[in-house]
Protein backbone atom coordinates (compact mmCIF):
# COMPACT_ATOMS: atom_id res chain seq x y z
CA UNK A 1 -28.76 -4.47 2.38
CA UNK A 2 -26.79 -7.77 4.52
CA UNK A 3 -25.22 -8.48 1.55
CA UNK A 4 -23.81 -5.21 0.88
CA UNK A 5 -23.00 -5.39 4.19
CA UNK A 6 -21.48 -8.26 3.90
CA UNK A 7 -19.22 -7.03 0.89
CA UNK A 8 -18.12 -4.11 2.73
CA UNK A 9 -17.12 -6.76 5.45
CA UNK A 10 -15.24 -8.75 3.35
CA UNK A 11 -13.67 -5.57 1.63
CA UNK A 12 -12.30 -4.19 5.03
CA UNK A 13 -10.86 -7.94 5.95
CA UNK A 14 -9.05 -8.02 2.47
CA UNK A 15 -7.64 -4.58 2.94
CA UNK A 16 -6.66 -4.95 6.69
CA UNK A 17 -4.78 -8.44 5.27
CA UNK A 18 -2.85 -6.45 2.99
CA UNK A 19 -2.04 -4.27 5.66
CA UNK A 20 -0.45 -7.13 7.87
CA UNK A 21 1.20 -9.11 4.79
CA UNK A 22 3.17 -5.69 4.06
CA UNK A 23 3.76 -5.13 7.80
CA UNK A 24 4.89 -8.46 8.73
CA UNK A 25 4.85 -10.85 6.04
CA UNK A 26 2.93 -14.50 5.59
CA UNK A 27 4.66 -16.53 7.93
CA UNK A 28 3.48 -14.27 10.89
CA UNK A 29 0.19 -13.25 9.40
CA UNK A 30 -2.56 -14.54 11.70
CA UNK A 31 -6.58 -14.51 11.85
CA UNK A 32 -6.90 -12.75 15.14
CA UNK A 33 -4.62 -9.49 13.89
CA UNK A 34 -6.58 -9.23 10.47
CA UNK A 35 -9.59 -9.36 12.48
CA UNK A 36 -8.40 -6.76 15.25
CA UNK A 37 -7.69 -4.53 11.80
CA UNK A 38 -10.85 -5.14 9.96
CA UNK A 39 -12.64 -4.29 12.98
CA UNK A 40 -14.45 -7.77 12.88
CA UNK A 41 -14.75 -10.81 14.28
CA UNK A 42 -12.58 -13.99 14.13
CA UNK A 43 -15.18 -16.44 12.89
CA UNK A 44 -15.73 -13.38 10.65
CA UNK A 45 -13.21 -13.91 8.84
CA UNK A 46 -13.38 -17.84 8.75
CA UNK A 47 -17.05 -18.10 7.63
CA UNK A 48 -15.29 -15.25 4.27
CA UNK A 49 -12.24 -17.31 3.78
CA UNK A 50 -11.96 -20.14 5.38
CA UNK A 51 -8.04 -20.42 6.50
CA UNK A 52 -5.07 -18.39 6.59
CA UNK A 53 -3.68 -19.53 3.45
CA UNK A 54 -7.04 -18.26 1.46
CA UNK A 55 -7.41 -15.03 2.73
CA UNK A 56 -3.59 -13.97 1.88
CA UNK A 57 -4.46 -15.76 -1.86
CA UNK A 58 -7.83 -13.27 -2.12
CA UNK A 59 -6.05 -10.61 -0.25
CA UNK A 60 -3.10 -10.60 -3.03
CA UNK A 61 -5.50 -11.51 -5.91
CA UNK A 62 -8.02 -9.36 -5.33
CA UNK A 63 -5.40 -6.20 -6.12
CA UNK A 64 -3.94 -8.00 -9.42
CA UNK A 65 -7.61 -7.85 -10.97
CA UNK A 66 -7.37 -4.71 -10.11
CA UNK A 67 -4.78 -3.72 -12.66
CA UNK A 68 -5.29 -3.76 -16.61
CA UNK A 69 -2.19 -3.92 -19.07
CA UNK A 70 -1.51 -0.74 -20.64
CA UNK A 71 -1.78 -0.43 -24.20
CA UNK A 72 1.64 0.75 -25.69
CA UNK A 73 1.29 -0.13 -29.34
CA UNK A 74 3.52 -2.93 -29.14
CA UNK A 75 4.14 -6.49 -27.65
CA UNK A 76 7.07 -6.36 -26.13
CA UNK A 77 6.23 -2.93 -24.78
CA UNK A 78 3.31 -3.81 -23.48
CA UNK A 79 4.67 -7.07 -21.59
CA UNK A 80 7.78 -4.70 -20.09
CA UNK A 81 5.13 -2.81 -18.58
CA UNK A 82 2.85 -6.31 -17.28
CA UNK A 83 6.22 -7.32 -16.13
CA UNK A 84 7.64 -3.84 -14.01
CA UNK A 85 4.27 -3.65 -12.51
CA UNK A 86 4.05 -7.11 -11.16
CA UNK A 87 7.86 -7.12 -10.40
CA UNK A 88 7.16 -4.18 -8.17
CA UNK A 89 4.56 -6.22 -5.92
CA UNK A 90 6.90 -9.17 -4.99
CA UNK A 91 10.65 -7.95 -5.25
CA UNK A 92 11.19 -7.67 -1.45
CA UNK A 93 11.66 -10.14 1.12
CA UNK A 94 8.08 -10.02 2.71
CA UNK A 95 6.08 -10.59 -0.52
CA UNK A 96 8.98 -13.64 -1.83
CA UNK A 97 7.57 -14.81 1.49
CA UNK A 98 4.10 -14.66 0.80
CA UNK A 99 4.58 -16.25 -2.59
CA UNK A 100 6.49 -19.12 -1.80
CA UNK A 101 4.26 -19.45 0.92
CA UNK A 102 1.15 -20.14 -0.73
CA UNK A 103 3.23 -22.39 -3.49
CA UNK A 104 4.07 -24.25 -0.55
CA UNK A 105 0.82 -24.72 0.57
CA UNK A 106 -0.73 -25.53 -3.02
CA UNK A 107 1.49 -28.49 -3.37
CA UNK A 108 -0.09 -30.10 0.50
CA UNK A 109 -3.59 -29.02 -0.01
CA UNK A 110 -5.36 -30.37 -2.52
CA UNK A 111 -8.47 -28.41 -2.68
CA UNK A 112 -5.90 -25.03 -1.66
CA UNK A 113 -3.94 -25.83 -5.33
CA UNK A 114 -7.28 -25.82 -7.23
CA UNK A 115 -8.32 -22.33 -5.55
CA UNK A 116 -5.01 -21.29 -6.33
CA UNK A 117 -5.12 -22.44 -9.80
CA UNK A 118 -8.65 -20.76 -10.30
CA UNK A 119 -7.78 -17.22 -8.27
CA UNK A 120 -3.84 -16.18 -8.41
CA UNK A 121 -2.81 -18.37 -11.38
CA UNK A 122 -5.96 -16.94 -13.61
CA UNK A 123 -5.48 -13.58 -12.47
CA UNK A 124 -1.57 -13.68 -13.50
CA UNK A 125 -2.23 -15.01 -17.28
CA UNK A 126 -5.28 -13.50 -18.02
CA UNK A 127 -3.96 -9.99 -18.63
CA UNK A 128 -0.92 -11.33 -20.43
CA UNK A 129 -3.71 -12.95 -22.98
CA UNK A 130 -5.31 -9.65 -23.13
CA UNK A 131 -1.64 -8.39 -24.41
CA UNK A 132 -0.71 -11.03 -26.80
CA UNK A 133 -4.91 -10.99 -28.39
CA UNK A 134 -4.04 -7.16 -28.97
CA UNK A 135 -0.26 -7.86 -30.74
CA UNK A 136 -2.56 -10.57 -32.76
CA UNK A 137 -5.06 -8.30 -33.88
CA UNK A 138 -1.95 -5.28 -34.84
CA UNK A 139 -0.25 -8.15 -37.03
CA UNK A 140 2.91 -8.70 -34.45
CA UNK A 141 1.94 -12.13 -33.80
CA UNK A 142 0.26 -14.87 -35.97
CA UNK A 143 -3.55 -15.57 -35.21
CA UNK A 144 -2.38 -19.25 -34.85
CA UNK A 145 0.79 -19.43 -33.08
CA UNK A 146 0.64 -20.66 -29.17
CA UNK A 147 -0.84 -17.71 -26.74
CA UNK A 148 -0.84 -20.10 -24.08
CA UNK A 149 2.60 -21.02 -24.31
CA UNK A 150 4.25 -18.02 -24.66
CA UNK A 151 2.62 -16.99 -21.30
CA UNK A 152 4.29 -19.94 -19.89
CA UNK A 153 7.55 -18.49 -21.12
CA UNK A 154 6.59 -14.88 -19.45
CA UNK A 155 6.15 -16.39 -15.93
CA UNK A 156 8.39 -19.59 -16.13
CA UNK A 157 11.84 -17.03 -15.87
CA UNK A 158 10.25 -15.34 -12.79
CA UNK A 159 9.03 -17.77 -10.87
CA UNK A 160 12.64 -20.05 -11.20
CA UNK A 161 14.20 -16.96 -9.97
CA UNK A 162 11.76 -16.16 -6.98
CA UNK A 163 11.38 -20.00 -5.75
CA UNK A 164 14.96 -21.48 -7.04
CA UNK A 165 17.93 -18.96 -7.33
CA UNK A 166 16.57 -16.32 -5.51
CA UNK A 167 18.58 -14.14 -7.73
CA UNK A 168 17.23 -10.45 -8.40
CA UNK A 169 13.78 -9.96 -9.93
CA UNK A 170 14.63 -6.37 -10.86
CA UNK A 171 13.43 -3.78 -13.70
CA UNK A 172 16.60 -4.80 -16.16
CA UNK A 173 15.08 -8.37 -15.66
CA UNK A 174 11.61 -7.39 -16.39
CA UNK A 175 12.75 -5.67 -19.79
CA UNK A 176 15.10 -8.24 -21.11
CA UNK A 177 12.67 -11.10 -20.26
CA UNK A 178 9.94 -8.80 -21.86
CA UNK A 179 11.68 -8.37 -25.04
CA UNK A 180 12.90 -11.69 -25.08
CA UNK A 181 9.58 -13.48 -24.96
CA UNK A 182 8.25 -10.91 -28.04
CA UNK A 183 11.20 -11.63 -30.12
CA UNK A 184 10.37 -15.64 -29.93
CA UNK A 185 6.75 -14.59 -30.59
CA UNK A 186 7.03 -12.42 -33.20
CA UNK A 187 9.49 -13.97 -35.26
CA UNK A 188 8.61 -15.56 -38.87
CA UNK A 189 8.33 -19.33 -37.99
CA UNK A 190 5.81 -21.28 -38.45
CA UNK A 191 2.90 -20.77 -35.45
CA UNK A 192 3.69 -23.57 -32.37
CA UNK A 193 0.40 -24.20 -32.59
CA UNK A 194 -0.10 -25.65 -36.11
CA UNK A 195 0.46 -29.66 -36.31
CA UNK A 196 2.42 -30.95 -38.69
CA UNK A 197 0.65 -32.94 -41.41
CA UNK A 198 2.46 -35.21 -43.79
CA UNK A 199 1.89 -32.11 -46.71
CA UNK A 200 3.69 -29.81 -44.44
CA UNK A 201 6.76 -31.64 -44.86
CA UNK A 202 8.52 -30.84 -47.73
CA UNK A 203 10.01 -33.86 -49.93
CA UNK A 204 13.87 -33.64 -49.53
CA UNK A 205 15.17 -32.80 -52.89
CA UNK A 206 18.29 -35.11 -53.93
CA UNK A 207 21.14 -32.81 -54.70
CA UNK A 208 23.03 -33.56 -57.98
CA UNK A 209 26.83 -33.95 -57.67
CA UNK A 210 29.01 -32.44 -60.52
């Protein structure tokens, strides 16, 4: 029973973050008001989470698990739709905030970057995996070629616009990045993750002049 209790607790202080995040953003966010919400106390919400900067990363994680990629029958399908549903999270001012926010803070906190790593970053790529594993298994992409890369290629685009340009993450971005990324995976070259050996190399034939 306390530690269902202690769920439900932790539950209502993840909701009631959410709550403030979309009502006033990270930079304002603060222990007391999440508290107030989740109808519990400060050190509450300290002994859970520990700072400000963790409860936001749980608060925002905890609805990406949430969400599993739909199956559409084909890659670049099925990362337009990864890609419209995530866009929809963080293309307004208050959740840019909340992003760059907790970058910010990964790059001065040590221990902060390897929660961050092991929560938001995990939760991000490992639906994408589940996506590319399925285009693998219909024949799109070969068994060999570089999952891990081509996730690299999904994010790398949105995060350069979010933290960099700050140019428009919209749905015509999502698509075109979508499609872009399952053209590169799909096509007929040899998998990025082979090696080359000294027998893949084929010996340069010397051309015969008339």
């Amino acid at each position: 029973m306390p530690r269902k209790k202690s769920e439900h607790c932790r539950l209502a202080i993840l909701r009631a973050c959410l709550k403030v995040l979309d009502e006033k953003g990270y930079l304002d966010l603060t222990i007391e008001e999440v508290a107030s919400k989740a109808q519990a106390g400060k050190q509450t919400v300290y002994r859970h989470f520990g700072s400000k900067a963790r409860l936001a990363l749980e608060a925002f994680t905890h609805i990406t698990d949430q969400a599993v990629p739909e199956d559409t029958g084909s890659l670049g399908a099925d990362l337009q739709s990864f890609l419209h549903e995530r866009i929809e999270r963080v293309d307004f001012p208050k959740k840019r905030q909340m992003v760059s926010g907790l970058l910010a803070e990964a790059q001065c906190d040590p221990d902060f970057a390897a929660c961050f790593r092991q929560t938001y970053v995990k939760a991000h790529r490992r639906p994408v995996r589940t996506i590319f594993r399925r285009a693998i298994a219909r024949g799109e992409v070969d068994p060999e070629a570089n999952i891990e890369l081509f996730v690299d290629l999904l994010f790398g685009p949105w995060l350069y616009r979010l933290l960099a340009t700050g140019d428009s993450i919209d749905p015509q971005f999502a698509t075109e990045l979508s499609f872009a990324v399952a053209h590169a995976a799909t096509l007929t070259a040899p998998p990025l993750a082979r090696p080359h050996r000294d027998e893949d190399v084929a010996t340069p034939r010397r051309v015969m002049r008339s």
